[in-house]
Protein backbone atom coordinates (compact mmCIF):
# COMPACT_ATOMS: atom_id res chain seq x y z
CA UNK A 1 0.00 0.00 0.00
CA UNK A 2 1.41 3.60 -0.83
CA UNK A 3 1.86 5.83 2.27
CA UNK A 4 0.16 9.04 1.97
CA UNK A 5 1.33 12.50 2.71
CA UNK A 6 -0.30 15.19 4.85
CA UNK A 7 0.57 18.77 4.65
CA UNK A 8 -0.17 21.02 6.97
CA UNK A 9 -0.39 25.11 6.50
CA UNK A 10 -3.42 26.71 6.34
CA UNK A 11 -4.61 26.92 9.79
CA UNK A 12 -3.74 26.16 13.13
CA UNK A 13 -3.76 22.48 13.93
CA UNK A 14 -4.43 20.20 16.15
CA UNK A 15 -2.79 16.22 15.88
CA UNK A 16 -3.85 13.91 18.40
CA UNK A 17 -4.91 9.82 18.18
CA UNK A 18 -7.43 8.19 19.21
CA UNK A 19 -8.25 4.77 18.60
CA UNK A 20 -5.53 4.45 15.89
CA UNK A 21 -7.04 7.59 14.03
CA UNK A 22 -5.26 10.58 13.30
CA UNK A 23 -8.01 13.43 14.07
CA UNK A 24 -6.83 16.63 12.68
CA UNK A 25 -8.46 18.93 14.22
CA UNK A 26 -8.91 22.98 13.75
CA UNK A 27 -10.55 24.59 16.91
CA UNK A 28 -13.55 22.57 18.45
CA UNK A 29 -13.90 21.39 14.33
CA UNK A 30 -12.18 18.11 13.34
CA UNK A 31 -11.30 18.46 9.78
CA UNK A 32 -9.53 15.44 9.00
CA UNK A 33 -9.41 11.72 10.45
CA UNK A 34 -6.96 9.28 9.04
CA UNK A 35 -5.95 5.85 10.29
CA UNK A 36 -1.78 6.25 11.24
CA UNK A 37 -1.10 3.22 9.20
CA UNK A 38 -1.92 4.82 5.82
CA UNK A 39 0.34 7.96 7.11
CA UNK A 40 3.85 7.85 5.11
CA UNK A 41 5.07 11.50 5.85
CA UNK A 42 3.29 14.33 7.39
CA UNK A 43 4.77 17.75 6.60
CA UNK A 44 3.65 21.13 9.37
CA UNK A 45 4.27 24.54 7.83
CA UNK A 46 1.25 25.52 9.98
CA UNK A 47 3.56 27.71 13.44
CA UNK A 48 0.61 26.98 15.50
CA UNK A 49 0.20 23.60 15.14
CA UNK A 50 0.33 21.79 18.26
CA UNK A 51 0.47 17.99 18.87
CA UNK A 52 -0.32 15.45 21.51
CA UNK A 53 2.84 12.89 23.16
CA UNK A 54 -0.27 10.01 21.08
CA UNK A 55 0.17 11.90 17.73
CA UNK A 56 3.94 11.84 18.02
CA UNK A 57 4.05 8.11 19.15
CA UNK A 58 1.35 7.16 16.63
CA UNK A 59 3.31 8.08 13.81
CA UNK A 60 6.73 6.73 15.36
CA UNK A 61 4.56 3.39 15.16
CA UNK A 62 3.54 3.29 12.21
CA UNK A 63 6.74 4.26 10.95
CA UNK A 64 5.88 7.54 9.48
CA UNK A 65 7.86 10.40 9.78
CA UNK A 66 7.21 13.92 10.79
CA UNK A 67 8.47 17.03 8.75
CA UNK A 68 8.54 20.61 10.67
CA UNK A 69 8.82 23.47 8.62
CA UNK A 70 10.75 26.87 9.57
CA UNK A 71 9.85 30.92 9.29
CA UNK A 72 10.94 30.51 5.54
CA UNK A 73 8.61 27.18 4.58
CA UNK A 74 11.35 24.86 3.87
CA UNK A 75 11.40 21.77 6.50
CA UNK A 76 13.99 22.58 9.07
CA UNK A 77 13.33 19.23 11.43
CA UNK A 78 12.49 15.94 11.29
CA UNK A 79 11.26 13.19 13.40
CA UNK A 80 11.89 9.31 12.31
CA UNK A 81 11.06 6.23 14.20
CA UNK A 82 13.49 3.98 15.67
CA UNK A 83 14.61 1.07 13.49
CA UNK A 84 11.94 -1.53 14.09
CA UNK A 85 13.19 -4.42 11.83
CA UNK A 86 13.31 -7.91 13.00
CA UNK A 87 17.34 -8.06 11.71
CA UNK A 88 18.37 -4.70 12.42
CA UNK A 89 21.34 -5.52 14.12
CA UNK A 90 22.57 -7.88 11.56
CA UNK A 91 21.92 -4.84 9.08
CA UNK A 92 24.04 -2.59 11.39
CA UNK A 93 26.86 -4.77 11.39
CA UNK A 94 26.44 -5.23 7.99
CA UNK A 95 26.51 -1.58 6.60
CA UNK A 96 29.70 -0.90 9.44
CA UNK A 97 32.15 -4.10 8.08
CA UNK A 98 30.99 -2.72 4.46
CA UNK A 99 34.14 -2.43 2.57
CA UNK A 100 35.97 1.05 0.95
CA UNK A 101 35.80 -0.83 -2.43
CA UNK A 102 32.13 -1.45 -2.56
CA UNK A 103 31.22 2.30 -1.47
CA UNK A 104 33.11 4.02 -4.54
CA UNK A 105 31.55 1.31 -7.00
CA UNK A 106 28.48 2.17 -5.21
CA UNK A 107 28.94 5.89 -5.37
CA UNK A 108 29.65 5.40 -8.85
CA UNK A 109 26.76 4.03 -9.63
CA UNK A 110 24.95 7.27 -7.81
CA UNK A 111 26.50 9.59 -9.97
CA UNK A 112 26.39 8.64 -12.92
CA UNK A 113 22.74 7.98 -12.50
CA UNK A 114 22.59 11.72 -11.38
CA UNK A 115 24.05 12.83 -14.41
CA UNK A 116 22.04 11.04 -16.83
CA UNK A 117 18.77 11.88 -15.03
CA UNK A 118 20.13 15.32 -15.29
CA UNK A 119 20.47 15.09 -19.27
CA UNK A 120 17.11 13.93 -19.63
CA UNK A 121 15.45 17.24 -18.10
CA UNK A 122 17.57 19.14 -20.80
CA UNK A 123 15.76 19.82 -24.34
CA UNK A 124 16.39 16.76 -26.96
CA UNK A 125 19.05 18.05 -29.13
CA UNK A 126 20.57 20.83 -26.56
CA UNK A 127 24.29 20.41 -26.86
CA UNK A 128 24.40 19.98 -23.04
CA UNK A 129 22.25 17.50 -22.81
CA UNK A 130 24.76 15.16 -24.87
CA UNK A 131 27.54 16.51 -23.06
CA UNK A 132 26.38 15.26 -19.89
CA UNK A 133 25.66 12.05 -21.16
CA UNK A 134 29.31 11.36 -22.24
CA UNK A 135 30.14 12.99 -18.77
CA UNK A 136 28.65 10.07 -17.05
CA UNK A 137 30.77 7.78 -18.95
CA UNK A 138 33.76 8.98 -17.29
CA UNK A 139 32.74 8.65 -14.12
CA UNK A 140 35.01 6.42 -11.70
CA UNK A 141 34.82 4.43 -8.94
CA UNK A 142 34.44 7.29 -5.99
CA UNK A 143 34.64 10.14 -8.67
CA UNK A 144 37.92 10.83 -7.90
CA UNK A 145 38.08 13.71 -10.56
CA UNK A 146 34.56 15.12 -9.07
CA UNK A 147 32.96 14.66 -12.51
CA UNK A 148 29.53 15.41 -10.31
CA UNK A 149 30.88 19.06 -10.00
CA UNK A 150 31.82 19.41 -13.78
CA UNK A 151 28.44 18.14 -14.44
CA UNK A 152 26.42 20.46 -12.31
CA UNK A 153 28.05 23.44 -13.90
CA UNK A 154 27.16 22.68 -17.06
CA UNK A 155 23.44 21.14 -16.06
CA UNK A 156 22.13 24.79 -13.79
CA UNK A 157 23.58 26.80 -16.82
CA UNK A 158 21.57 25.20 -19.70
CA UNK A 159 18.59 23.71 -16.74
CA UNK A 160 15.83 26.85 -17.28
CA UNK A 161 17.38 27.85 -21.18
CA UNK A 162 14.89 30.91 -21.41
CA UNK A 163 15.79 32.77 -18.07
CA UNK A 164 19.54 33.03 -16.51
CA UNK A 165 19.75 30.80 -13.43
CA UNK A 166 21.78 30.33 -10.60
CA UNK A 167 21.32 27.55 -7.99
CA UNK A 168 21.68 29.40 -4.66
CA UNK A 169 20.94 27.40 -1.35
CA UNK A 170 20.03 30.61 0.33
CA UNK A 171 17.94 32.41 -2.48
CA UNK A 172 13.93 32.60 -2.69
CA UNK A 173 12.07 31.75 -5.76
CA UNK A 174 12.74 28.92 -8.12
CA UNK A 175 15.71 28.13 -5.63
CA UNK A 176 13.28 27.40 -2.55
CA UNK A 177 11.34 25.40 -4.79
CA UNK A 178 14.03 23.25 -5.36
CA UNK A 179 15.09 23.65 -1.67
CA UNK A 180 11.51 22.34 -0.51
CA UNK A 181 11.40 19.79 -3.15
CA UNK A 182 14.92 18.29 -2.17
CA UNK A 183 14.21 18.22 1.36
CA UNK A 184 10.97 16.09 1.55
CA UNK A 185 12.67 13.55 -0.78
CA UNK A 186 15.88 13.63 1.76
CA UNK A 187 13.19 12.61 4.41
CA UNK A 188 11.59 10.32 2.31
CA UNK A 189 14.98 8.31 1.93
CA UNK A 190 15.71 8.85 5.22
CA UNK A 191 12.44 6.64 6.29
CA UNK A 192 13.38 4.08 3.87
CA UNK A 193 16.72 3.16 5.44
CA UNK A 194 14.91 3.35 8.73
CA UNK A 195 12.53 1.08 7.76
CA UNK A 196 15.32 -1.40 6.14
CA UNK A 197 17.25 -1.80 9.20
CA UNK A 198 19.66 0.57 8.34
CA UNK A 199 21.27 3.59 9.68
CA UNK A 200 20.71 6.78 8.04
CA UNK A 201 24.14 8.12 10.04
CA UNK A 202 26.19 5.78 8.17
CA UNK A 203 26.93 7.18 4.37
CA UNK A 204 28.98 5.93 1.33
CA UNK A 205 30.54 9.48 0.46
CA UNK A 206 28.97 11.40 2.48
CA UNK A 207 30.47 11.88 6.13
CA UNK A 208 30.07 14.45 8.69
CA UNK A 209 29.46 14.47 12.20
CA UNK A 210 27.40 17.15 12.30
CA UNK A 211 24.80 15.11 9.60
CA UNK A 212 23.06 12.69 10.96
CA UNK A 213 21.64 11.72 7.53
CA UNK A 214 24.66 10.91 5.25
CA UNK A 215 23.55 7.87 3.57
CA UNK A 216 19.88 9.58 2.72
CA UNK A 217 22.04 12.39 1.03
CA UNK A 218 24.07 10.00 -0.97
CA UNK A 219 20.98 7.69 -2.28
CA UNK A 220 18.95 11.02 -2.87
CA UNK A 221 21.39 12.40 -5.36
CA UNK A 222 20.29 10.36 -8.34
CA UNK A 223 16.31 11.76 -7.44
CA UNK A 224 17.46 15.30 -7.05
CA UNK A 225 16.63 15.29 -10.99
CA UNK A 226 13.24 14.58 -10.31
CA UNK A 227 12.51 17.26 -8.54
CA UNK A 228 14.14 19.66 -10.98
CA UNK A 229 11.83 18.19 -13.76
CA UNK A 230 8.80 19.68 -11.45
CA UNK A 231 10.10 22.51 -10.81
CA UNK A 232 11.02 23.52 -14.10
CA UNK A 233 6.84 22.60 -14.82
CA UNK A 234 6.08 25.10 -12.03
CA UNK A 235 7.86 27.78 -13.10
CA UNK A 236 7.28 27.90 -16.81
CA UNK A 237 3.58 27.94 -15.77
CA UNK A 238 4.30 30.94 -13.46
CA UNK A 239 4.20 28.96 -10.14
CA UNK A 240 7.64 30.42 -8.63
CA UNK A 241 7.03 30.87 -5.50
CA UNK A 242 7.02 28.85 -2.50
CA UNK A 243 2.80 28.58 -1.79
CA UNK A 244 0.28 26.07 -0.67
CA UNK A 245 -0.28 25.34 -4.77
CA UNK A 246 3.69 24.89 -5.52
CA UNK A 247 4.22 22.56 -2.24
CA UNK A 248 1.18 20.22 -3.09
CA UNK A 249 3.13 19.78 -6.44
CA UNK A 250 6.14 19.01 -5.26
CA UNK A 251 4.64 16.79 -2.19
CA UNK A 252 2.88 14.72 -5.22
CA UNK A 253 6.21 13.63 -6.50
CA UNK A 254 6.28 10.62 -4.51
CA UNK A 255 3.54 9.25 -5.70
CA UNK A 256 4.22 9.96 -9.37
CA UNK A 257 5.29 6.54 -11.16
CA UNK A 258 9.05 6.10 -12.15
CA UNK A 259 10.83 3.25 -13.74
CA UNK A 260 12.10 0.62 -11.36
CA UNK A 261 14.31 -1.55 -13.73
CA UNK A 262 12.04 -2.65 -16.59
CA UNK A 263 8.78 -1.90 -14.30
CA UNK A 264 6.95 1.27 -12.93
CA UNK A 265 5.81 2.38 -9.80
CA UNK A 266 5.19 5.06 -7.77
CA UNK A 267 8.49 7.23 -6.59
CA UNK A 268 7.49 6.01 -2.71
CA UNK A 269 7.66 2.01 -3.47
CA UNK A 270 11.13 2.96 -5.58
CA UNK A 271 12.86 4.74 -2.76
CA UNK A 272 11.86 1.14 -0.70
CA UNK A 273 13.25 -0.86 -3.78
CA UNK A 274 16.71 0.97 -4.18
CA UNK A 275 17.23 0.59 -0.14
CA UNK A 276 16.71 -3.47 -0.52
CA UNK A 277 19.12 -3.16 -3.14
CA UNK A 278 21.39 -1.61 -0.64
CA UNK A 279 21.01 -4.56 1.57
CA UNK A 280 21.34 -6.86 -0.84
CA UNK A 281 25.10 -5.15 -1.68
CA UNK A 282 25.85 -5.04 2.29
CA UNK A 283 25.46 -8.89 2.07
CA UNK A 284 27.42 -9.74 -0.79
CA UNK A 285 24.64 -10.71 -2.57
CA UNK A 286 24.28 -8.13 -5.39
CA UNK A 287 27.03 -5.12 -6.91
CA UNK A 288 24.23 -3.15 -8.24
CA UNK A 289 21.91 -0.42 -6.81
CA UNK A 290 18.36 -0.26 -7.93
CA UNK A 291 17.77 3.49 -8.97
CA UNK A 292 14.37 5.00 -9.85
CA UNK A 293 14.82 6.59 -13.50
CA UNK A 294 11.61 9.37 -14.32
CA UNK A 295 12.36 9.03 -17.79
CA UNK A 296 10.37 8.11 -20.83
CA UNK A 297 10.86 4.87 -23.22
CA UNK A 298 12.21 7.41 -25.49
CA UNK A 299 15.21 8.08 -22.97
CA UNK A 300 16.61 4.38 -22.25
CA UNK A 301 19.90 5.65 -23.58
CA UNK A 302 19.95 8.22 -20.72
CA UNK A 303 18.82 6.08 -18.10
CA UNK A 304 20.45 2.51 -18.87
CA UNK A 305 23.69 1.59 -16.80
């Protein structure tokens, strides 16, 4: 069953439980009831929302995760249950002992996905777009020439062709789009590894002890694209701001179906399919991640291995 998402701005909220229901309710009015189990994600950009200890332990639960917005609307917190997998500990020891080896080859295999996803959002027959392509060719185990970097550079120039962007973490606009858009996937991940045993701490290139979500940013990179592809929609239909319209949008991405190998599915059941794949690497079993490609029939030579 796909998880469903539940965002929450409009007016001040109230999230308790009762009898396995979430009741969301607005003053002495209860707007909304939904069973926790169905809950994937739910995302407050509402200040005064306020929540009961049930709430916060019904979602924990049900293994949904909680998303707490900041003054500027992008999510600034977020709450994730405790592993609760029958072989946790064996996946613990499993992703520690993993070897340097099998984290470049792995890495690889994030970045060049990256890159290709990024030449498919560029116009068929844009010069860039074919440049990027042959950039993922030269891609090496742990990118030891950065070829991610080179990549990037040339992607933001040609991403938006009509208007001259710049991708700036701190700017407002199309950038917080992207900014809001990156972050719910990052939690998204983040509750897939939780739910597969693993530890999100734990990353393949990303480290930093001040991140307590390495390996979500290193499987994320290869969905980033996905995210652009909306927000380029938005914008070119005038949506570039970050509103209650432009958020439902992006929310909706994990739902929308992607290619998992020679299948589809929604984004949510990929981001559960590439993490297995993980596991299956951490045992030995398997050299080969299983990314979700948004990409057309048209596109296999963009989004093949």
């Amino acid at each position: 069953m796909i998880k469903r998402t539940v965002e929450i701005s409009r007016k001040p909220t109230y999230l308790t439980v009762h009898y396995g229901q979430m009741l969301v309710q607005s003053g002495t009015e209860t707007v909304g009831t939904i069973p926790c189990e169905d809950i994937g994600m739910v995302v407050v950009d509402q200040p005064r929302t306020t929540y009961t200890h049930a709430a916060l332990l019904g979602l924990a639960d049900c293994g949904a995760v909680l998303v707490v917005c900041g003054k500027n609307h992008l999510p600034a917190a977020m709450l994730l249950p405790l592993a609760d997998h029958s072989e946790v500990v064996w996946r613990i020891a499993e992703q520690v002992a993993v070897r340097k080896p099998l984290r470049k080859q792995l890495w690889r295999q994030l970045v060049r996905a990256k890159i290709r996803a990024q030449a498919v959002n560029l116009p068929q027959g844009c010069p860039a777009r074919q440049k990027l392509q042959e950039l993922a060719k030269t891609v090496r185990s742990g990118d030891p020439t950065n070829v991610e970097a080179q990549a990037a550079r040339l992607y933001w120039h040609n991403w938006l062709s009509d208007d001259a962007f710049r991708r700036d973490t701190e700017a407002a606009g199309v950038n917080a789009l992207l900014n809001y858009g990156y972050a719910i996937i990052r939690a998204a991940v983040a509750r897939a590894l939780v739910a597969g045993g693993l530890l999100p701490v734990l990353g393949l290139f990303h480290s930093n002890r001040s991140n307590a979500f390495c390996l979500a940013d290193d499987l994320m990179e290869p969905l980033r694209p996905l995210v652009d592809a909306r927000v380029q929609r938005l914008s070119r239909d005038g949506h570039q701001d970050l509103k209650p319209e432009t958020k439902a949008g992006l929310l909706g991405l994990l739902a929308d179906p992607v290619r998992l190998g020679t299948r589809r599915g929604p984004l949510m059941i990929g981001l559960h399919r590439m993490v297995a794949s993980l596991v299956r690497c951490y045992q030995g079993e398997s050299d080969r991640l299983e990314i979700p490609h948004a990409c057309s029939l048209a596109d296999t030579d963009a989004c093949g291995s």
